[in-house]
Protein backbone atom coordinates (compact mmCIF):
# COMPACT_ATOMS: atom_id res chain seq x y z
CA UNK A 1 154.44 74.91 -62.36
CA UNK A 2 155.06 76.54 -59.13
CA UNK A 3 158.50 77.18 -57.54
CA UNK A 4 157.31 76.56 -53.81
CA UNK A 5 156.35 72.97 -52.96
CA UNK A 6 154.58 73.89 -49.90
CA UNK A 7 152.11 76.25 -52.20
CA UNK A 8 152.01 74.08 -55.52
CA UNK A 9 149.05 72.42 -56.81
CA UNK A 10 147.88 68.59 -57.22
CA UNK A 11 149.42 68.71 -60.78
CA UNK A 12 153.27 69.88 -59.65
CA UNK A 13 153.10 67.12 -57.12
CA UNK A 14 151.86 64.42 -59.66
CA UNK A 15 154.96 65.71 -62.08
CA UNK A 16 157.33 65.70 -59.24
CA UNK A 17 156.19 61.95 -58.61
CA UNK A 18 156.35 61.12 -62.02
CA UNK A 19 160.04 62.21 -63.06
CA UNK A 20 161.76 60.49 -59.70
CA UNK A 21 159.45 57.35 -60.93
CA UNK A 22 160.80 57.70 -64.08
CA UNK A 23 164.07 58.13 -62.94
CA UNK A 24 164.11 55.44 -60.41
CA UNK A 25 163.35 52.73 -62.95
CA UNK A 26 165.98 54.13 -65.68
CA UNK A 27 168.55 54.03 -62.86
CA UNK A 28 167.48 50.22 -61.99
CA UNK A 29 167.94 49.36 -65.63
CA UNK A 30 171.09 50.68 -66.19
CA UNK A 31 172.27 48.87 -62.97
CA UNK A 32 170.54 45.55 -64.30
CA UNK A 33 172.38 45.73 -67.52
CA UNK A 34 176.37 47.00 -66.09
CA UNK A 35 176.83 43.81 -64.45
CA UNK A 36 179.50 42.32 -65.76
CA UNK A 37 178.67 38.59 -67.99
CA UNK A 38 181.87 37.08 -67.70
CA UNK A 39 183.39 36.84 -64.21
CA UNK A 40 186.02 33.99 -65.08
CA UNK A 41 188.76 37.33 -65.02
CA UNK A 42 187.59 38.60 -62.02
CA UNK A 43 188.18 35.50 -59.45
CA UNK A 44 191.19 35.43 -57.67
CA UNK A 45 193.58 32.05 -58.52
CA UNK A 46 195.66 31.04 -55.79
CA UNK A 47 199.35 29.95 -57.47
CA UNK A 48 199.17 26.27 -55.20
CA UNK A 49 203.05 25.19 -56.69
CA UNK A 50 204.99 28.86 -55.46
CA UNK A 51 207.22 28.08 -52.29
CA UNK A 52 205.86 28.98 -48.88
CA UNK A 53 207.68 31.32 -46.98
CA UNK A 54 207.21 30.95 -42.71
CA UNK A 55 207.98 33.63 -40.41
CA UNK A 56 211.23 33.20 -38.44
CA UNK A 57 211.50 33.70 -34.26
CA UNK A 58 210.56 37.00 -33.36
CA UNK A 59 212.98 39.64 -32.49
CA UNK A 60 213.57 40.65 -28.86
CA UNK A 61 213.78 43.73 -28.53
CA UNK A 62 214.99 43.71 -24.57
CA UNK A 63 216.83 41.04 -23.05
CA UNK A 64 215.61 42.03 -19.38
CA UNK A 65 212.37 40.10 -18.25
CA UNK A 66 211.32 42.26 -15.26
CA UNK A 67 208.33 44.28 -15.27
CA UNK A 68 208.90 47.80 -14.84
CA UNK A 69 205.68 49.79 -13.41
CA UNK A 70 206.36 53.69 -13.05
């Protein structure tokens, strides 16, 4: 096996092909089989009977209404 890539042979190449073929398809396996089965934990349940708190009147801040351009 050579170290260079731009001066290896047809055989480096095909091994070079053949390990991120290899590799590709272990990866997509191992992603197939991580998903997870039961998703009943994973949903999010909205609590409908909690009380429901609104926002009040918004502060004000300044009490002047003029527009001030410097």
């Amino acid at each position: 096996m050579n170290s260079s890539l731009s001066t290896c042979d047809r055989a480096t190449h095909l091994r070079i092909v053949a390990v991120a073929l290899v590799t590709s398809v272990v990866v997509v396996v191992a992603a197939a089989h991580a998903r997870v089965s039961e998703t009943g934990g994973l949903t999010a349940d909205a609590d409908t009977s909690a009380l429901v708190v609104k926002a009040g009147k918004q502060p004000v801040y300044s009490t002047s209404g003029d527009l001030i351009i410097r």
